[in-house]
Protein backbone atom coordinates (compact mmCIF):
# COMPACT_ATOMS: atom_id res chain seq x y z
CA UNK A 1 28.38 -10.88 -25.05
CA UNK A 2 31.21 -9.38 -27.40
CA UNK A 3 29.87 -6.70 -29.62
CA UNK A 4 27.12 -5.57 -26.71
CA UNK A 5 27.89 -2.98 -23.91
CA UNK A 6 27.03 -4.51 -20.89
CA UNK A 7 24.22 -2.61 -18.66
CA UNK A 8 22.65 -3.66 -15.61
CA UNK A 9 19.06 -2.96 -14.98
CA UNK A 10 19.43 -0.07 -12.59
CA UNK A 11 22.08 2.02 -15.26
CA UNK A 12 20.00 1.10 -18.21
CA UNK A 13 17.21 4.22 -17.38
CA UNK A 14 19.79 6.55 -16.83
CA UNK A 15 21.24 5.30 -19.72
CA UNK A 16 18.25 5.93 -21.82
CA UNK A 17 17.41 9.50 -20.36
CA UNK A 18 20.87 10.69 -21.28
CA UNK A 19 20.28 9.71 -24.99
CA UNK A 20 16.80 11.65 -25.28
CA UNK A 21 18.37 14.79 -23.55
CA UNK A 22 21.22 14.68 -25.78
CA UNK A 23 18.81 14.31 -29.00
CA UNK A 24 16.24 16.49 -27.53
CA UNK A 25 15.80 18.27 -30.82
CA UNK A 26 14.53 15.86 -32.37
CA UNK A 27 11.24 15.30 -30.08
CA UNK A 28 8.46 17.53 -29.47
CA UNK A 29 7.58 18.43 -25.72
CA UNK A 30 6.88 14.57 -24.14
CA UNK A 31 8.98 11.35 -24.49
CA UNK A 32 7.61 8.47 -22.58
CA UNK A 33 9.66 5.89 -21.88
CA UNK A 34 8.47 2.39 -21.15
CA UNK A 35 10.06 -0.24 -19.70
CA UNK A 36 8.57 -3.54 -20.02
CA UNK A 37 8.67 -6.81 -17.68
CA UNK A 38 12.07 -7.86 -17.91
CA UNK A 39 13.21 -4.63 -18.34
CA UNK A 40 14.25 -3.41 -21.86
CA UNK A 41 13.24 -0.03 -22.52
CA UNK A 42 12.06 1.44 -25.72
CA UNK A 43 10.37 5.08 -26.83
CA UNK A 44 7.09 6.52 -27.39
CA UNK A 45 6.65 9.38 -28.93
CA UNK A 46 3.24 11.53 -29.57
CA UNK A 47 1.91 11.50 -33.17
CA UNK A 48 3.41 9.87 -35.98
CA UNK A 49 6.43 8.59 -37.47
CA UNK A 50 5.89 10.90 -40.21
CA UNK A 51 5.60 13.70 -37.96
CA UNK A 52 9.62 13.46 -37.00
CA UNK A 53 12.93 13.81 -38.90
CA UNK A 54 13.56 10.27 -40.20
CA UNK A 55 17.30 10.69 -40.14
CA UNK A 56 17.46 12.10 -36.53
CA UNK A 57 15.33 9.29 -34.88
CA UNK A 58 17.49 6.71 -36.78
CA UNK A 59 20.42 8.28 -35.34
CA UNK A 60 19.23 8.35 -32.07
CA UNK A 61 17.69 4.63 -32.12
CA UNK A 62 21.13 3.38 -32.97
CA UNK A 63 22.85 5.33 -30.34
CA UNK A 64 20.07 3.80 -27.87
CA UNK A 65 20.47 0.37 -28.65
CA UNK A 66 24.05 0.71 -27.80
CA UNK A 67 23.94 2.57 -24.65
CA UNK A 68 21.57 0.14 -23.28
CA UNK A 69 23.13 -2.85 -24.36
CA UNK A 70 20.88 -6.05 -23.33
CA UNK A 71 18.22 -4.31 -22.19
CA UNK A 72 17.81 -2.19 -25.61
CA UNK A 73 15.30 -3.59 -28.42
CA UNK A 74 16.42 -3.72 -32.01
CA UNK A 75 16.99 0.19 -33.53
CA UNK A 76 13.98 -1.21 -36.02
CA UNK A 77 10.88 -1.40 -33.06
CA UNK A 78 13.03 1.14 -30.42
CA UNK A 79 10.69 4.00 -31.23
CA UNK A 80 7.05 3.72 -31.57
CA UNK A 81 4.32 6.44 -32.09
CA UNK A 82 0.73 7.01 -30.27
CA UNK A 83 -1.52 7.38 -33.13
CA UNK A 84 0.00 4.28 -34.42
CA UNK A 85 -0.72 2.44 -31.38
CA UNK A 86 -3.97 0.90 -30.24
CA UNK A 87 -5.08 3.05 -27.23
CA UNK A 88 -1.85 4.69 -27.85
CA UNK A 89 -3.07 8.06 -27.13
CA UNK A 90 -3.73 6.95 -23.35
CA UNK A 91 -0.34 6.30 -22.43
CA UNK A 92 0.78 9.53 -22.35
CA UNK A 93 -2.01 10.13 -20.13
CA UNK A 94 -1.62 7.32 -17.72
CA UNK A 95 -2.24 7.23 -14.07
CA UNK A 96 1.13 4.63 -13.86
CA UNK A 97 3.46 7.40 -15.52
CA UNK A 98 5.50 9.27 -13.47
CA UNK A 99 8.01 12.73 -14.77
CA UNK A 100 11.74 11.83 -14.33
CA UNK A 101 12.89 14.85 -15.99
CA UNK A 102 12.10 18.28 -17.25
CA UNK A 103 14.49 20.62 -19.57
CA UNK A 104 13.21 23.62 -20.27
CA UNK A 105 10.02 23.01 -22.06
CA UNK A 106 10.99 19.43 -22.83
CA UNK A 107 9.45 16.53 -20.28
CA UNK A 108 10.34 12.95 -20.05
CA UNK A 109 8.14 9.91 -18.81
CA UNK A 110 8.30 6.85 -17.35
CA UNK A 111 5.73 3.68 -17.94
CA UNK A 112 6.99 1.38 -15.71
CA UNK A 113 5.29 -2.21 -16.42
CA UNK A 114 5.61 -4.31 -13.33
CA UNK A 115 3.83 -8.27 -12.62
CA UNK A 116 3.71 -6.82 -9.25
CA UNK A 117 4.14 -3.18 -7.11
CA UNK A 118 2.14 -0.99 -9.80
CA UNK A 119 -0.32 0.15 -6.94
CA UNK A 120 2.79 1.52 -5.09
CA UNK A 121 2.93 4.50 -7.50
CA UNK A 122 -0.93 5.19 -8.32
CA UNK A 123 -3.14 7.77 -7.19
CA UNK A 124 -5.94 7.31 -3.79
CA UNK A 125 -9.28 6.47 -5.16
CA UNK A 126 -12.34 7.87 -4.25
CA UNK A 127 -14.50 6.78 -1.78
CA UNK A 128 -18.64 6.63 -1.61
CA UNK A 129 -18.49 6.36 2.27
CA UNK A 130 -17.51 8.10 5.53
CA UNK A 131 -16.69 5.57 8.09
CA UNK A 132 -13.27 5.99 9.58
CA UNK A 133 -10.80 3.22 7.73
CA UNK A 134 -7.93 2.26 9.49
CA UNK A 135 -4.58 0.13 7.63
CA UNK A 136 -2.62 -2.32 9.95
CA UNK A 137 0.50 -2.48 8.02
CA UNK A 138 4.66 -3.84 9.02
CA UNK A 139 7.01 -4.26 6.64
CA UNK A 140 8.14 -7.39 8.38
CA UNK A 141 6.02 -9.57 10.48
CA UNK A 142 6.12 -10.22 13.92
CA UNK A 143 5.65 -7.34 15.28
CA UNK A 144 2.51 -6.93 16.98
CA UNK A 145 0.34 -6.15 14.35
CA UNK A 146 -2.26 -8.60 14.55
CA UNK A 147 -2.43 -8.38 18.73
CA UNK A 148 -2.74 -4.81 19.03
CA UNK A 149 -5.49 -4.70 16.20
CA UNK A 150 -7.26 -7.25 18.31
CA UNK A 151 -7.01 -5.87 21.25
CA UNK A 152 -8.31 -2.05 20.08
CA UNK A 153 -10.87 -3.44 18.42
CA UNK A 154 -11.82 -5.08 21.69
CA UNK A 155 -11.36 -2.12 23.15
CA UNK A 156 -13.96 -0.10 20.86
CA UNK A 157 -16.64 -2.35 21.11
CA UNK A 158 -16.28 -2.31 24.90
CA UNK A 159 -17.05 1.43 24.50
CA UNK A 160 -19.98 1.36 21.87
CA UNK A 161 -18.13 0.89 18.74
CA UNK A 162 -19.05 -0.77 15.68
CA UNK A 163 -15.87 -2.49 14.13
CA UNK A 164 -15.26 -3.60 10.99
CA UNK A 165 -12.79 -5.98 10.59
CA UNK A 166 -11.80 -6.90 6.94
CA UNK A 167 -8.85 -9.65 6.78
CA UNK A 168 -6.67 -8.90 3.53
CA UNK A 169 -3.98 -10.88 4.96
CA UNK A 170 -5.20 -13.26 2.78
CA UNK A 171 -1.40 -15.77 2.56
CA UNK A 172 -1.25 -15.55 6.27
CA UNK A 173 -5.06 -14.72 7.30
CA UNK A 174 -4.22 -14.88 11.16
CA UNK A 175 -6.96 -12.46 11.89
CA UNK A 176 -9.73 -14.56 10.51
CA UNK A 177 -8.60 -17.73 13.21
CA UNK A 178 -7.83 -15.62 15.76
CA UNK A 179 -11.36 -13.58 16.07
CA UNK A 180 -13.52 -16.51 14.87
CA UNK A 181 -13.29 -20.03 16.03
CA UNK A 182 -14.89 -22.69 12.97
CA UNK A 183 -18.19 -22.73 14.13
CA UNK A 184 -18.16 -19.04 14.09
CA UNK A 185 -17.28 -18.55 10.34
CA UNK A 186 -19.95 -16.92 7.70
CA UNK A 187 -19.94 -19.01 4.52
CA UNK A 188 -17.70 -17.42 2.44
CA UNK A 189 -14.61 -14.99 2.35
CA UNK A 190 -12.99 -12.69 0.84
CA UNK A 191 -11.26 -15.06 -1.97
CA UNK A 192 -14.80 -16.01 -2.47
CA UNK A 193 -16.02 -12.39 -3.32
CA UNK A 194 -13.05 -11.91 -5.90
CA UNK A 195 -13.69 -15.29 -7.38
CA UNK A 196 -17.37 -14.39 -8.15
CA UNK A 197 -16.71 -11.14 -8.66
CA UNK A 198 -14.70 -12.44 -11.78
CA UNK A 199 -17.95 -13.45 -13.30
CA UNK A 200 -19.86 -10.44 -12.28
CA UNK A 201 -21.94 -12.49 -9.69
CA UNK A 202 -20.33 -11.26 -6.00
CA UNK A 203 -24.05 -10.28 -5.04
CA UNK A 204 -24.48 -14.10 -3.94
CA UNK A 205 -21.42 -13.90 -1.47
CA UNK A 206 -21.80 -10.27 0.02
CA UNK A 207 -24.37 -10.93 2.72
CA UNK A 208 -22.78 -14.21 3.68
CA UNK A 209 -18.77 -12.84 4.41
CA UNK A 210 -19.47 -11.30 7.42
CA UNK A 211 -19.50 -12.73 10.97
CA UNK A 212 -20.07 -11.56 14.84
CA UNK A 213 -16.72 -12.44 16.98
CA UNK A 214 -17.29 -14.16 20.67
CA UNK A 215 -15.14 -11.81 21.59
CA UNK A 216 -17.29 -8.62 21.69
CA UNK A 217 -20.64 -11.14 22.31
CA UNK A 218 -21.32 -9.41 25.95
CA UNK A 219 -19.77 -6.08 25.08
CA UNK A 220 -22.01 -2.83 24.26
CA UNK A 221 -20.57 -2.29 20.45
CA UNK A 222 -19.41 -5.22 18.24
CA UNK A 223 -16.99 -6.91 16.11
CA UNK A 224 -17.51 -8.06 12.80
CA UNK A 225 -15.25 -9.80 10.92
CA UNK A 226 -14.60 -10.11 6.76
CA UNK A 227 -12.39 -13.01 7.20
CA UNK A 228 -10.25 -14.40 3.97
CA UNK A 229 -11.59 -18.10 3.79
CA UNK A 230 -15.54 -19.23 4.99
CA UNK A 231 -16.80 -21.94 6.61
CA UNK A 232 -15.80 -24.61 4.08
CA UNK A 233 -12.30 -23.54 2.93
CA UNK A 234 -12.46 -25.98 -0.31
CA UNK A 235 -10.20 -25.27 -2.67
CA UNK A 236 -8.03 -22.14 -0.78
CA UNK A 237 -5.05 -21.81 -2.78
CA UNK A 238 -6.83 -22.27 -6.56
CA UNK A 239 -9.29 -19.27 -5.05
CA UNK A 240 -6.70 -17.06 -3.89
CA UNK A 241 -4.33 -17.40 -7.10
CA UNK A 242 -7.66 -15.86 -8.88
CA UNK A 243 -7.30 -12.81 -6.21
CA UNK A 244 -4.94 -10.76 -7.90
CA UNK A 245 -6.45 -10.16 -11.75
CA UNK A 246 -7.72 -7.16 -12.72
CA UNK A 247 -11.18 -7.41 -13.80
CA UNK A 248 -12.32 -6.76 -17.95
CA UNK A 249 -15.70 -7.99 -17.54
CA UNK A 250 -18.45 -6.99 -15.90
CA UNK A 251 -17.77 -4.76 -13.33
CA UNK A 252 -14.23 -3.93 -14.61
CA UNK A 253 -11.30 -2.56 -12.74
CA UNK A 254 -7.77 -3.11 -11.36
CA UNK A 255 -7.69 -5.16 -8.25
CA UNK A 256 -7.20 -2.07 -6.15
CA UNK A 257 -10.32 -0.31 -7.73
CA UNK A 258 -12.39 -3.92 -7.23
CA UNK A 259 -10.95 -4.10 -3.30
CA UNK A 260 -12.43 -0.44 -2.81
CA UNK A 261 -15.78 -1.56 -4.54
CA UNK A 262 -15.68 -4.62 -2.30
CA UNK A 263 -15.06 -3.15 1.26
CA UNK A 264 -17.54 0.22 -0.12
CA UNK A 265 -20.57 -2.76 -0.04
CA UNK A 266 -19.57 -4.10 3.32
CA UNK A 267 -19.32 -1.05 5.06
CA UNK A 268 -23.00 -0.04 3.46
CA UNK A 269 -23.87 -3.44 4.82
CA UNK A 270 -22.49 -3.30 8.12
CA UNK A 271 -22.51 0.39 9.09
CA UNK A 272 -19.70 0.71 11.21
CA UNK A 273 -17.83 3.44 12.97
CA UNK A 274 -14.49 2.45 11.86
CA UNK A 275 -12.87 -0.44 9.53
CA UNK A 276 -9.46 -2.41 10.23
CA UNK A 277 -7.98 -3.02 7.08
CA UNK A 278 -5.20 -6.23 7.66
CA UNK A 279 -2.60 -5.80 5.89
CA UNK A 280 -0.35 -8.58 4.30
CA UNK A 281 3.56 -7.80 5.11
CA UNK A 282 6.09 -6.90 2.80
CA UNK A 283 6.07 -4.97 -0.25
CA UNK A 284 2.93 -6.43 -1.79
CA UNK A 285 0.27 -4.96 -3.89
CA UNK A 286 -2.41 -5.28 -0.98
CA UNK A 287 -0.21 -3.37 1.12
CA UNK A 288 0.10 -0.91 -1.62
CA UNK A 289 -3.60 -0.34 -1.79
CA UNK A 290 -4.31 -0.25 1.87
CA UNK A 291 -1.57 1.90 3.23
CA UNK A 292 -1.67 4.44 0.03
CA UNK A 293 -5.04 4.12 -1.83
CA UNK A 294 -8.25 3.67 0.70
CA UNK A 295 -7.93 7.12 2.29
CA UNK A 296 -7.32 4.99 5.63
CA UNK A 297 -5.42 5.72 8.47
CA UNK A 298 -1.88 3.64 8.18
CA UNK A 299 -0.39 1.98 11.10
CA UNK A 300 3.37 1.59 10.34
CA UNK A 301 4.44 -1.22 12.55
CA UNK A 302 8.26 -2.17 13.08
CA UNK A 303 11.12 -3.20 15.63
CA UNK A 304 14.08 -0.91 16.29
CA UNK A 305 16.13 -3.83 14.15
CA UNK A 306 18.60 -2.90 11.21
CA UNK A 307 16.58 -5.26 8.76
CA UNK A 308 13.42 -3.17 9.55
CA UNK A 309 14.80 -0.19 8.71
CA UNK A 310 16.53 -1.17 5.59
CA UNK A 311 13.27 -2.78 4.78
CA UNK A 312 11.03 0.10 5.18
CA UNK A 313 14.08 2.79 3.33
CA UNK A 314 13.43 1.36 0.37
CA UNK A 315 10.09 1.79 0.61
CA UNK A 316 9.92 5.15 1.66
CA UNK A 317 12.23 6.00 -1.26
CA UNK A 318 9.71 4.84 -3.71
CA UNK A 319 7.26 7.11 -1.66
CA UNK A 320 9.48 10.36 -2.35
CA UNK A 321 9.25 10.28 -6.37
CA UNK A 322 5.32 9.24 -5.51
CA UNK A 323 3.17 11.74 -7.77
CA UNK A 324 0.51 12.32 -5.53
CA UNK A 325 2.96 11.73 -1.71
CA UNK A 326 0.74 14.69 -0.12
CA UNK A 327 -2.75 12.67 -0.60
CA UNK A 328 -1.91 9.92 2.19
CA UNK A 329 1.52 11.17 4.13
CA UNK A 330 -0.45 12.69 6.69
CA UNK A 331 -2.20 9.95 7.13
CA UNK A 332 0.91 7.87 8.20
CA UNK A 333 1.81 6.89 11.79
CA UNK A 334 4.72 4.66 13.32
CA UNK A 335 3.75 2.10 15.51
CA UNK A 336 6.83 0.82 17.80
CA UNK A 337 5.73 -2.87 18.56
CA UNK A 338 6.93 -4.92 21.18
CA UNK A 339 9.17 -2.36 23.09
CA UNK A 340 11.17 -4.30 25.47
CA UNK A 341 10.79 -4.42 29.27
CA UNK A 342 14.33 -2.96 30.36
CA UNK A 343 15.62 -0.17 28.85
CA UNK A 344 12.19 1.48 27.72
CA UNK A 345 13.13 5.10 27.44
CA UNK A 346 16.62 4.20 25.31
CA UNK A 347 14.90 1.86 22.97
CA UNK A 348 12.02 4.21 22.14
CA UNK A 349 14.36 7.19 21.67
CA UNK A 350 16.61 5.20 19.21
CA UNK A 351 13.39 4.54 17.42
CA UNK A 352 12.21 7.55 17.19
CA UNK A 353 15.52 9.00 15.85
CA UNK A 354 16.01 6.30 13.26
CA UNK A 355 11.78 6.98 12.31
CA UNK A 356 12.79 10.69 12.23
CA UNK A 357 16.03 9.89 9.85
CA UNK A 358 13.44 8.07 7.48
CA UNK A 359 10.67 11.18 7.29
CA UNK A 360 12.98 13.97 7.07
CA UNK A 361 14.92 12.09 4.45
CA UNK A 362 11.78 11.11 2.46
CA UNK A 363 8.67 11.99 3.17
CA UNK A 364 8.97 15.69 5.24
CA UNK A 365 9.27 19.04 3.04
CA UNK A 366 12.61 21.28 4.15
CA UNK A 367 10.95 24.40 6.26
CA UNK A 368 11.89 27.06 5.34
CA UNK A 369 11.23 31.05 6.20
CA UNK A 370 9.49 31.27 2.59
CA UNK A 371 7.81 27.76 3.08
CA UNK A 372 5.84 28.29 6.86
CA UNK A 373 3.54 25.79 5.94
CA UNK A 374 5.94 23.01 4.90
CA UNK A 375 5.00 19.52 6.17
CA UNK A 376 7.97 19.18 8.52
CA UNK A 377 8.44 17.97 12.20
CA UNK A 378 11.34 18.06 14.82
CA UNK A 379 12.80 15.21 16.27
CA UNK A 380 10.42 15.55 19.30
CA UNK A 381 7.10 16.39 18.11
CA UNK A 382 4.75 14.01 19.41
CA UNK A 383 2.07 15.20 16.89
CA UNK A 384 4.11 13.99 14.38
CA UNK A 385 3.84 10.78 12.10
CA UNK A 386 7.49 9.83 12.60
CA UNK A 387 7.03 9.69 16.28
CA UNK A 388 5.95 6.08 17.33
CA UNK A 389 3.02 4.74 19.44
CA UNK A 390 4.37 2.41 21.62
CA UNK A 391 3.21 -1.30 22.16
CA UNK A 392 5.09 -2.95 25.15
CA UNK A 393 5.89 -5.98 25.33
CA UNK A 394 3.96 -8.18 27.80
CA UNK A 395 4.28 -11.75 28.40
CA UNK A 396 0.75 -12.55 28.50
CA UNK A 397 0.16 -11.55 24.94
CA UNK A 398 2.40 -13.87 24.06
CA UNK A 399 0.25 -16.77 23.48
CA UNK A 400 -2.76 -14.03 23.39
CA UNK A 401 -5.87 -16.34 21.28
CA UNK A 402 -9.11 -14.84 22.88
CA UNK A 403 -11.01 -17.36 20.54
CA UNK A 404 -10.52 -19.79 22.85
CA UNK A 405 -13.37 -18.76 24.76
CA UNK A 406 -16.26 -15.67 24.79
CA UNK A 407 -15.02 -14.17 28.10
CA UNK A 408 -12.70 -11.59 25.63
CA UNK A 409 -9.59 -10.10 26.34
CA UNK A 410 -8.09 -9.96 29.31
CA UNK A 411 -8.28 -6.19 30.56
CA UNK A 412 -5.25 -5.96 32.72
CA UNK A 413 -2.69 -7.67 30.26
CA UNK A 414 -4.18 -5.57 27.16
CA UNK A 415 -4.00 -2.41 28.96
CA UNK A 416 -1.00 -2.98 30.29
CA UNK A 417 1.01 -3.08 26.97
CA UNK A 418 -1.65 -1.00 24.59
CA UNK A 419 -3.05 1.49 26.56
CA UNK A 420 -0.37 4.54 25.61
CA UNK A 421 -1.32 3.07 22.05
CA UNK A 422 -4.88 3.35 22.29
CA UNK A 423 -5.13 6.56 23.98
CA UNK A 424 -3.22 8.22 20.53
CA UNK A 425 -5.28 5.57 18.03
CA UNK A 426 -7.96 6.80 19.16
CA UNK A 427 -7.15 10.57 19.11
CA UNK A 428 -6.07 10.26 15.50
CA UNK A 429 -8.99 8.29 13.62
CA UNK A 430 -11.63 9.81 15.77
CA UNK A 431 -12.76 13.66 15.76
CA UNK A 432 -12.73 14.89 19.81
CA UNK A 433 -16.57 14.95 19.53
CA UNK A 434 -16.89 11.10 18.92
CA UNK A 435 -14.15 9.60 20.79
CA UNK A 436 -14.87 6.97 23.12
């Protein structure tokens, strides 16, 4: 458009920063700026408009509007002021804000507002229980995921343990069919508890959205299963498009704060040792809450396979400007899923050095002799969260559907690929003293 510099999305913040540093005297300590859902950007500034050089901010607003081109508002609505705002006085306190720069005693914000991927840059919740929670989480699917969940989970019950398994894979629920043929289904799910939960009225599904699997039915512990649809799966897709709202009424909350409140009254329910939390792939706000928010465990499953790794930079590059990055990055683990039958030891040694690249890069601190304590790891560390469990790939777990009959899993064929797996699972959720 002739008269309008034109600025693409990801040169229109850097854009804007450089304008507030270079009319930093104008502005008292914070400068928040927000970026809306298409992307324009505009300023917020503490107080009020009288409480600023008129001159200087119209200055400044002009030079804004140019330097962001398209994504600018008019100089007229460019700047706005917190005590001239409704609730204006919370943004600057807002768990979605994150610092993108600091000059001296000058700081300046960023309010993001995203349809989607908010939960990706907001703080762990607190938690009323102490179960162990674990994620199941891949970036991409078809990895393994769902198999080796199954298969541990079979594997705990056989020993005593009390799982918990809550499907929140809820476009692809392949969990929920998998552990619990039709006739085993409770009557509702989990879109059912979100649906009634938007009227304040989940109490009536709660006690009917959990079921026993066949597959533990002769073994010592047990599997229960949350799964994402019930017994009469009416009306699926307009139940799950009500999934995603955060709640005003009356039990109010964003979705991640009503999934915590959800899986808090199953596990009082149920009791169990540990929880699997399903995962959906991708970069999706239910991954965001279960790998990042739930104080679980997270299982990072991938393939040695350039579009993995691409896939999962970008997300740990979000993860390195992440506010509160120490709260759940010990809490991480690679998972290498279906490691090939020839050429074991090369494949899992790639992996491992392309995992490494990814930590070190992102997520580990630089050690250093005045930082002894930094969270770092070497290449080889087997302690560390970069290093991968491996899940080998085995032809019989190809087809693996142990709801096609009580008898379980079949011992030699889940061993076979999952046992190095298990043996470090289980080390890492459970304390020594309760280990199976």
């Amino acid at each position: 458009m002739e008269g309008i510099k034109q600025v693409t999305f990801e040169l229109a913040l850097k854009a804007a920063t450089d304008r507030v540093v270079a009319h930093s005297d104008a502005f008292r300590e914070e400068v928040l700026l927000v970026r809306d859902l298409i992307g324009r950007i505009r300023v917020v500034l503490p107080g009020k408009k009288f409480d600023y050089d008129g001159a200087r901010l119209d200055k400044f607003s002009s030079e804004l509007n140019q330097a962001l081109g398209a994504y600018s508002y008019a100089p007229s609505t460019s700047i706005l002021f917190s005590a001239e705002l409704f609730e204006g006085e919370h943004l600057f306190g807002s768990e979605d804000r994150r610092l993108i720069m600091r000059e001296g005693d000058k700081r300046v914000w960023l309010l993001d507002r995203q349809i989607i991927g908010m939960d990706w840059g907001r703080a762990p919740m607190e938690r009323k229980t102490n179960n162990s929670r674990v994620t199941f989480y891949g970036i991409k699917g078809g990895v393994g995921r769902s198999t080796a969940l199954v298969v541990w989970a079979w594997w705990l019950a056989k020993h005593g343990k009390h799982v918990l398994i809550i499907d929140l894979d809820l476009e692809s629920p392949g969990v929920s069919s998998t552990l619990l043929p039709p006739e085993y289904l409770p009557d509702y799910g989990i879109v059912d508890w979100f649906v009634e939960d938007g009227i304040g009225q989940s109490e009536i599904v709660e006690r009917s959205m959990v079921a026993a699997s066949p597959v533990a039915a002769n073994l010592p512990g047990a599997i229960r299963v949350a799964p994402a649809f019930g017994r009469d799966p009416v009306d699926y897709l307009p139940k799950l498009a009500r999934c995603y709202m955060d709640q005003p009424g009356k039990n109010p909350g964003s979705w991640g704060e009503r999934l915590q409140r959800m899986v808090e009254h199953l596990e009082l329910l149920e009791q169990p040792d540990v929880v699997f939390l399903d995962s959906r792939a991708g970069l999706h706000d239910i991954a965001a809450v279960l790998v990042t928010r739930m104080g679980a465990d997270a299982f990072l499953f991938a393939v040695d396979s350039a579009q993995t790794w691409t896939a999962y930079s970008f997300l740990f590059r979000s993860w390195k400007q992440h506010p509160r990055l120490t709260d759940f990055r010990e809490r991480l683990q690679m998972v290498a899923g279906m490691v090939p039958e020839t050429g074991r030891e090369e494949y899992l040694a790639r992996f491992r050095e392309r995992s490494w690249d990814l930590f070190r890069e992102h997520i580990y601190d630089e050690a250093t002799v005045e930082n002894p304590d930094a969270f770092s790891f070497d290449l080889g560390s087997e302690e560390a969260p970069h290093y991968p469990l491996p899940i080998l790939w085995n032809r019989a777990l190809q087809e693996f559907d142990p709801s096609l009959g009580v008898t379980g899993v079949d011992e030699r064929s889940a061993l076979a690929a999952l046992d190095g797996f298990i043996i470090e699972a289980n080390k890492m959720v459970f304390p020594p003293e309760e280990s199976a």
